[in-house]
Protein backbone atom coordinates (compact mmCIF):
# COMPACT_ATOMS: atom_id res chain seq x y z
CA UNK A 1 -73.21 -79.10 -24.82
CA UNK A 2 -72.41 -82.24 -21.96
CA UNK A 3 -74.41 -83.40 -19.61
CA UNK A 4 -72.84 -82.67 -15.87
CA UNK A 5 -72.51 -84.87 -13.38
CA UNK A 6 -70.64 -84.50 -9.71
CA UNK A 7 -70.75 -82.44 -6.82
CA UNK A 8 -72.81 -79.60 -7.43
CA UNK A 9 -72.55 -77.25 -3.85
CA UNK A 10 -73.72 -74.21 -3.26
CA UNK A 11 -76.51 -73.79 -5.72
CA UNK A 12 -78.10 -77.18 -6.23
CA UNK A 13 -78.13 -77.64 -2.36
CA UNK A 14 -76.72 -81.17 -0.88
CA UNK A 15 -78.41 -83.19 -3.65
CA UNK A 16 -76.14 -84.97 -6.47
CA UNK A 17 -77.49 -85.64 -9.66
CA UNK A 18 -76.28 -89.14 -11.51
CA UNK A 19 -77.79 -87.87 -14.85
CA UNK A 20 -79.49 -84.92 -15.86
CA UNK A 21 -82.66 -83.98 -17.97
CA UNK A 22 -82.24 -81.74 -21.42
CA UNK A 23 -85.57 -79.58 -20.19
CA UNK A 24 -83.93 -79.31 -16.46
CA UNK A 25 -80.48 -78.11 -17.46
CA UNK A 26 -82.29 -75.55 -19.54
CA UNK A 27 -84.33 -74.35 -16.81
CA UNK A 28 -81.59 -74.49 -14.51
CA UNK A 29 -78.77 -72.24 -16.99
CA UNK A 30 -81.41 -69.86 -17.27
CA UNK A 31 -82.40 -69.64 -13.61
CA UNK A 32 -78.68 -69.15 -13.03
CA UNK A 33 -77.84 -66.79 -16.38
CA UNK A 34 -80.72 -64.23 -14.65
CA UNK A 35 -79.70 -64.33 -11.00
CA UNK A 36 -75.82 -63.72 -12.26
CA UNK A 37 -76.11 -61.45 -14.90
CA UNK A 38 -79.32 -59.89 -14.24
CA UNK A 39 -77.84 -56.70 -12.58
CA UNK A 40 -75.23 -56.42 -15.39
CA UNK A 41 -77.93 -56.44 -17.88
CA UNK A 42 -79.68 -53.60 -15.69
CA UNK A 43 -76.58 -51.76 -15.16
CA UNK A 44 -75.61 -52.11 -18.77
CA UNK A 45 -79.30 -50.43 -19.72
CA UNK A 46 -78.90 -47.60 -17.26
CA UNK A 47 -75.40 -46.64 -18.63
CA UNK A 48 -77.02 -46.60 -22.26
CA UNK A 49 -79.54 -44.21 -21.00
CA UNK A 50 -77.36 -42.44 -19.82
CA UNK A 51 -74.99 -41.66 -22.61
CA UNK A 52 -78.17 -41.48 -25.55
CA UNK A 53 -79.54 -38.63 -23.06
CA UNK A 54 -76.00 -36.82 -22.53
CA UNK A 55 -75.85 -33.74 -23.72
CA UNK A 56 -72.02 -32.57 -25.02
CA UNK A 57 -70.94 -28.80 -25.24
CA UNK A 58 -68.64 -27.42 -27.87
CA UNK A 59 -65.39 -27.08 -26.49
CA UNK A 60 -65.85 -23.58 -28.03
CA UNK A 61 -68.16 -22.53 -26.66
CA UNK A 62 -67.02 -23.52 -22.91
CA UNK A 63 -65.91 -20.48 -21.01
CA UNK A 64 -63.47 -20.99 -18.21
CA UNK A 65 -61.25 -18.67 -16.31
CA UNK A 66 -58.19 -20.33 -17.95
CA UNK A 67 -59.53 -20.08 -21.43
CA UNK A 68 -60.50 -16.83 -20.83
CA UNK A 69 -57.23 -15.43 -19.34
CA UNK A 70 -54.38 -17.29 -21.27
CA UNK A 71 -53.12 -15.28 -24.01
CA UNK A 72 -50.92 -16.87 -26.47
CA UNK A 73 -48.01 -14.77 -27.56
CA UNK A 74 -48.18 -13.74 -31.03
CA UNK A 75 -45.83 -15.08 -34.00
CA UNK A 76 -43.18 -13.21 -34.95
CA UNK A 77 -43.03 -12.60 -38.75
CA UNK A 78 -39.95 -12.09 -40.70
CA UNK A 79 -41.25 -8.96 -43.36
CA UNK A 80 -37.67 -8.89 -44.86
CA UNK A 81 -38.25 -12.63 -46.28
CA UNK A 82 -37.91 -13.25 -49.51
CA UNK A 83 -40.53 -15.47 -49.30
CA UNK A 84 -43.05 -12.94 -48.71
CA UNK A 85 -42.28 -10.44 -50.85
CA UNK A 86 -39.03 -8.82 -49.50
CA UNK A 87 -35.90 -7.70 -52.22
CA UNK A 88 -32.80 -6.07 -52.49
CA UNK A 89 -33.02 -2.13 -53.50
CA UNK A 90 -29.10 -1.29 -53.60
CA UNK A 91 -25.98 -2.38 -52.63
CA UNK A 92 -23.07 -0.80 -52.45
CA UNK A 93 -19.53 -3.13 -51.95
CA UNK A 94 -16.75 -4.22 -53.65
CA UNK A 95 -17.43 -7.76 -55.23
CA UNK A 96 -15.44 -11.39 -54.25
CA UNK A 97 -14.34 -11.50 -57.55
CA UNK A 98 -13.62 -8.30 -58.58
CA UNK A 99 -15.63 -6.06 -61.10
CA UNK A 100 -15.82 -4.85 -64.79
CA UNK A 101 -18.02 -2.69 -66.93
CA UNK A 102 -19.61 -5.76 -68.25
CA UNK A 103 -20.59 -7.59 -65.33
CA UNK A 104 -21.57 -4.65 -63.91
CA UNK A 105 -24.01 -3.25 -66.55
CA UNK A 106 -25.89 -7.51 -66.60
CA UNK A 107 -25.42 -7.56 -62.44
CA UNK A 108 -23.53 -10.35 -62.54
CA UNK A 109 -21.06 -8.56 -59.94
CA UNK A 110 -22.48 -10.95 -57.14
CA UNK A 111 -23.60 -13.42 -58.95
CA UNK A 112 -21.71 -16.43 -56.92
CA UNK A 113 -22.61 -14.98 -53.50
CA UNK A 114 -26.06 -12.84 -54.43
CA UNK A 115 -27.66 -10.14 -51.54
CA UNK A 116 -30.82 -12.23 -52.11
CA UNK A 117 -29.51 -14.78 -49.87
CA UNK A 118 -29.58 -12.40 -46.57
CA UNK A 119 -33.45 -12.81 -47.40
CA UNK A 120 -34.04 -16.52 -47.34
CA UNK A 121 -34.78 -18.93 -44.31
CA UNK A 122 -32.11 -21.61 -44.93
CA UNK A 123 -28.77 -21.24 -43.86
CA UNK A 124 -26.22 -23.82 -45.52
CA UNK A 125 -22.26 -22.87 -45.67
CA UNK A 126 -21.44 -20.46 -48.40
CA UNK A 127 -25.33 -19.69 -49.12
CA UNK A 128 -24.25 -15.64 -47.87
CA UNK A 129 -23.75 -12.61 -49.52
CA UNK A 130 -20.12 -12.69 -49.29
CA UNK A 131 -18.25 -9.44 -50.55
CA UNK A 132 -14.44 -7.89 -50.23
CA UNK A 133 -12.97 -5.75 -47.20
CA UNK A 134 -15.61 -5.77 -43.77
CA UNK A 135 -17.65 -1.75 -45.90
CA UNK A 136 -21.16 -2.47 -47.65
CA UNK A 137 -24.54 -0.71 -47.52
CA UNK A 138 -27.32 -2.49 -47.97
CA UNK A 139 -30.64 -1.26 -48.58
CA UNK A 140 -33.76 -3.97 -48.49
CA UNK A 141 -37.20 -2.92 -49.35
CA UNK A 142 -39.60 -4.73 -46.65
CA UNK A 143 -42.69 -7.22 -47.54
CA UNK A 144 -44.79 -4.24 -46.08
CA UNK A 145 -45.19 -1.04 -44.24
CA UNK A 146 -44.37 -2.15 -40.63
CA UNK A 147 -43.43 -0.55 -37.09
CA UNK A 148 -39.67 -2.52 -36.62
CA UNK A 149 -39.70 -4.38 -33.47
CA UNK A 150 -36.76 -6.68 -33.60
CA UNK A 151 -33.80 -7.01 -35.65
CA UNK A 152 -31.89 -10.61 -36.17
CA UNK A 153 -28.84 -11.31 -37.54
CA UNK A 154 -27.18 -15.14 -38.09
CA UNK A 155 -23.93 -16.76 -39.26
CA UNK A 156 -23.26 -20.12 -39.36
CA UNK A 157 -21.10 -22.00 -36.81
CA UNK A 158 -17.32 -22.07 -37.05
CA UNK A 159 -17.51 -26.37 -37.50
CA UNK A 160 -19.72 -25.68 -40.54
CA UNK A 161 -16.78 -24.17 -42.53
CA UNK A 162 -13.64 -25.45 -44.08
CA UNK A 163 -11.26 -23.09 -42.55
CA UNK A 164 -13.25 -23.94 -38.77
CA UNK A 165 -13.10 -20.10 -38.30
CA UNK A 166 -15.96 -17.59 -39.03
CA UNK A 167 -13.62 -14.13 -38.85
CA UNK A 168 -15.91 -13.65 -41.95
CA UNK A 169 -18.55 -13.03 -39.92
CA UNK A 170 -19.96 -9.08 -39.34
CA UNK A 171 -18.96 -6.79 -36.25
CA UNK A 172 -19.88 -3.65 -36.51
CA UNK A 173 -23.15 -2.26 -38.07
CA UNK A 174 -25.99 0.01 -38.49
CA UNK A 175 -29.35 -0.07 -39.56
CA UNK A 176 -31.41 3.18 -40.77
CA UNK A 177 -35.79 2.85 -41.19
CA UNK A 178 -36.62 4.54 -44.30
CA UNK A 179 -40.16 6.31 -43.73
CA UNK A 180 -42.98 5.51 -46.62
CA UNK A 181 -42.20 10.06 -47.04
CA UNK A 182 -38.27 8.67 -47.55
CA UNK A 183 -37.06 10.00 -44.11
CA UNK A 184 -34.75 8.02 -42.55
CA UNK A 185 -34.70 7.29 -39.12
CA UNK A 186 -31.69 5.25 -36.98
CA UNK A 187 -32.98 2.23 -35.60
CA UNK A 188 -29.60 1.42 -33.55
CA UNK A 189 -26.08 0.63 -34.07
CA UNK A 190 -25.06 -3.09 -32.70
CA UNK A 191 -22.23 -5.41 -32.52
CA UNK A 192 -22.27 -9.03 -33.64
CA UNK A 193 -20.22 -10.26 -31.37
CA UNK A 194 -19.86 -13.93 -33.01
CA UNK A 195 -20.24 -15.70 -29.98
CA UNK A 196 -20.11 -19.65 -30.37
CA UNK A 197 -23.33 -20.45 -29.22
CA UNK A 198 -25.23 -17.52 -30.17
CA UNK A 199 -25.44 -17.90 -34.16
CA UNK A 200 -28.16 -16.08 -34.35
CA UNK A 201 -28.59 -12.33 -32.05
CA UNK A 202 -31.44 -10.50 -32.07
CA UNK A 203 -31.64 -6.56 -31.50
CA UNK A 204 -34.80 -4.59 -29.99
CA UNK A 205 -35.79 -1.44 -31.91
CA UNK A 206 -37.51 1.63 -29.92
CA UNK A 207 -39.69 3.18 -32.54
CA UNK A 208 -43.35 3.84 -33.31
CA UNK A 209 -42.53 5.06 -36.70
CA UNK A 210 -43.84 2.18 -39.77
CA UNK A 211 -40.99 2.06 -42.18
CA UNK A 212 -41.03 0.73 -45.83
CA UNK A 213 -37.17 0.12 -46.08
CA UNK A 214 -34.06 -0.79 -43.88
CA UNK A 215 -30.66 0.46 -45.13
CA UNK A 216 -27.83 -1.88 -43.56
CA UNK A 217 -24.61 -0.26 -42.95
CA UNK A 218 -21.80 -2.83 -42.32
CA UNK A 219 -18.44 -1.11 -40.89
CA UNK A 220 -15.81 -4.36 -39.86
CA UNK A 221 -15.99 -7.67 -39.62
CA UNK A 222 -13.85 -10.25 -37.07
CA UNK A 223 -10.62 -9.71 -39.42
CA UNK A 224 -11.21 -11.73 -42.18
CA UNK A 225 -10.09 -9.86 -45.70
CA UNK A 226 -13.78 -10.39 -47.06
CA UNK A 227 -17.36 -10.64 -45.12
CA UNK A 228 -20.24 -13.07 -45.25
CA UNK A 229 -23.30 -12.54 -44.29
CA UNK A 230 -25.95 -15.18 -43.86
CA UNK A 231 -29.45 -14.14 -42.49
């Protein structure tokens, strides 16, 4: 701490001081500490009062007209996943590589290109169930016992291949919902139409009817000698 000296306006009046006293400047800094921050200090107290004595609601347990009428779609789930308990029943198609009695009695006929892979989430080029000729029927048995809303099927892009062409790709198709009593019922007949920016199309199904299976009925492809199918 220094001693001031100089001009001292305002507060001190029109006196100067030459020298100053310890016990003085003390008296003085705290005469001038309370009349500047006195209302702070107050201010400072009030605002602690107030937060220590606010009380804070649970968001949820707030009710507001926006909460109350915003309803959040609900997920989609995919119940012919592999991942949650989906699998292949039959197939019926003729395999890439051709067939024998062997390979057919260990079901190694699709080994390299497996059905399995029309039930997983990742699509990566040649990851399909790729088979000879555009004919196969597919049956999958479903996670669960569900009413069939939607339908999906994907491909990959055309720049994801080697050849840059996906004539592999499925056209024509049906799909039948087998009933938990094994009746079937036609759930539509559709066209993947392999359009460049739709990869993946998605089909509506009309029925109230739970089903337990889906049989897949693939009739052409885009005019490539074999088919792929991805997802």
């Amino acid at each position: 701490f220094s001693c001031l000296s100089g001009n001292t306006q305002g507060s001190l009046g029109a006196s100067a001081l030459t020298g100053c006293d310890q016990r003085e400047m003390t008296d003085y800094l705290d005469t001038m500490f309370k009349r500047k921050f006195g209302t702070v200090m107050d201010d400072v107290y009030h605002l602690k009062k107030q937060i220590t004595s606010f009380r804070c609601d649970s968001p949820q347990s707030q009710s507001t007209p926006q909460s109350q009428t915003l309803a959040l779609p609900s997920p989609r789930i995919n119940y012919a996943s592999e991942d949650l308990g989906a699998r292949i029943n039959h197939i019926s198609a003729k395999p890439l590589g051709g067939s024998n009695i062997l390979k057919s009695m260990l079901g190694l006929d699709f080994k390299a290109n497996p059905p399995v892979n029309m039930l997983r989430s990742s699509i990566t080029p040649g990851a399909c169930f790729g088979f000879r000729g555009s004919n196969a029927t597919i049956s999958i048995r479903l996670a669960k016992v569900v009413i069939v809303e939607e339908i999906s099927l994907s491909h990959i892009p055309k720049e994801s291949t080697p050849t840059l062409t996906t004539d592999n790709a499925p056209k024509d198709f049906q799909v039948y919902g087998v009933k938990p009593d094994k009746g079937r019922e036609l759930l539509g007949q559709w066209v993947y139409d392999n359009a460049p920016k739709k990869r993946t199309q998605i089909y509506k199904v009309d029925s109230k009817n739970a089903m337990r299976s889906l049989l897949f009925i693939f009739s052409s492809n885009h005019g490539a000698n074999s088919t792929c199918i991805y997802r």
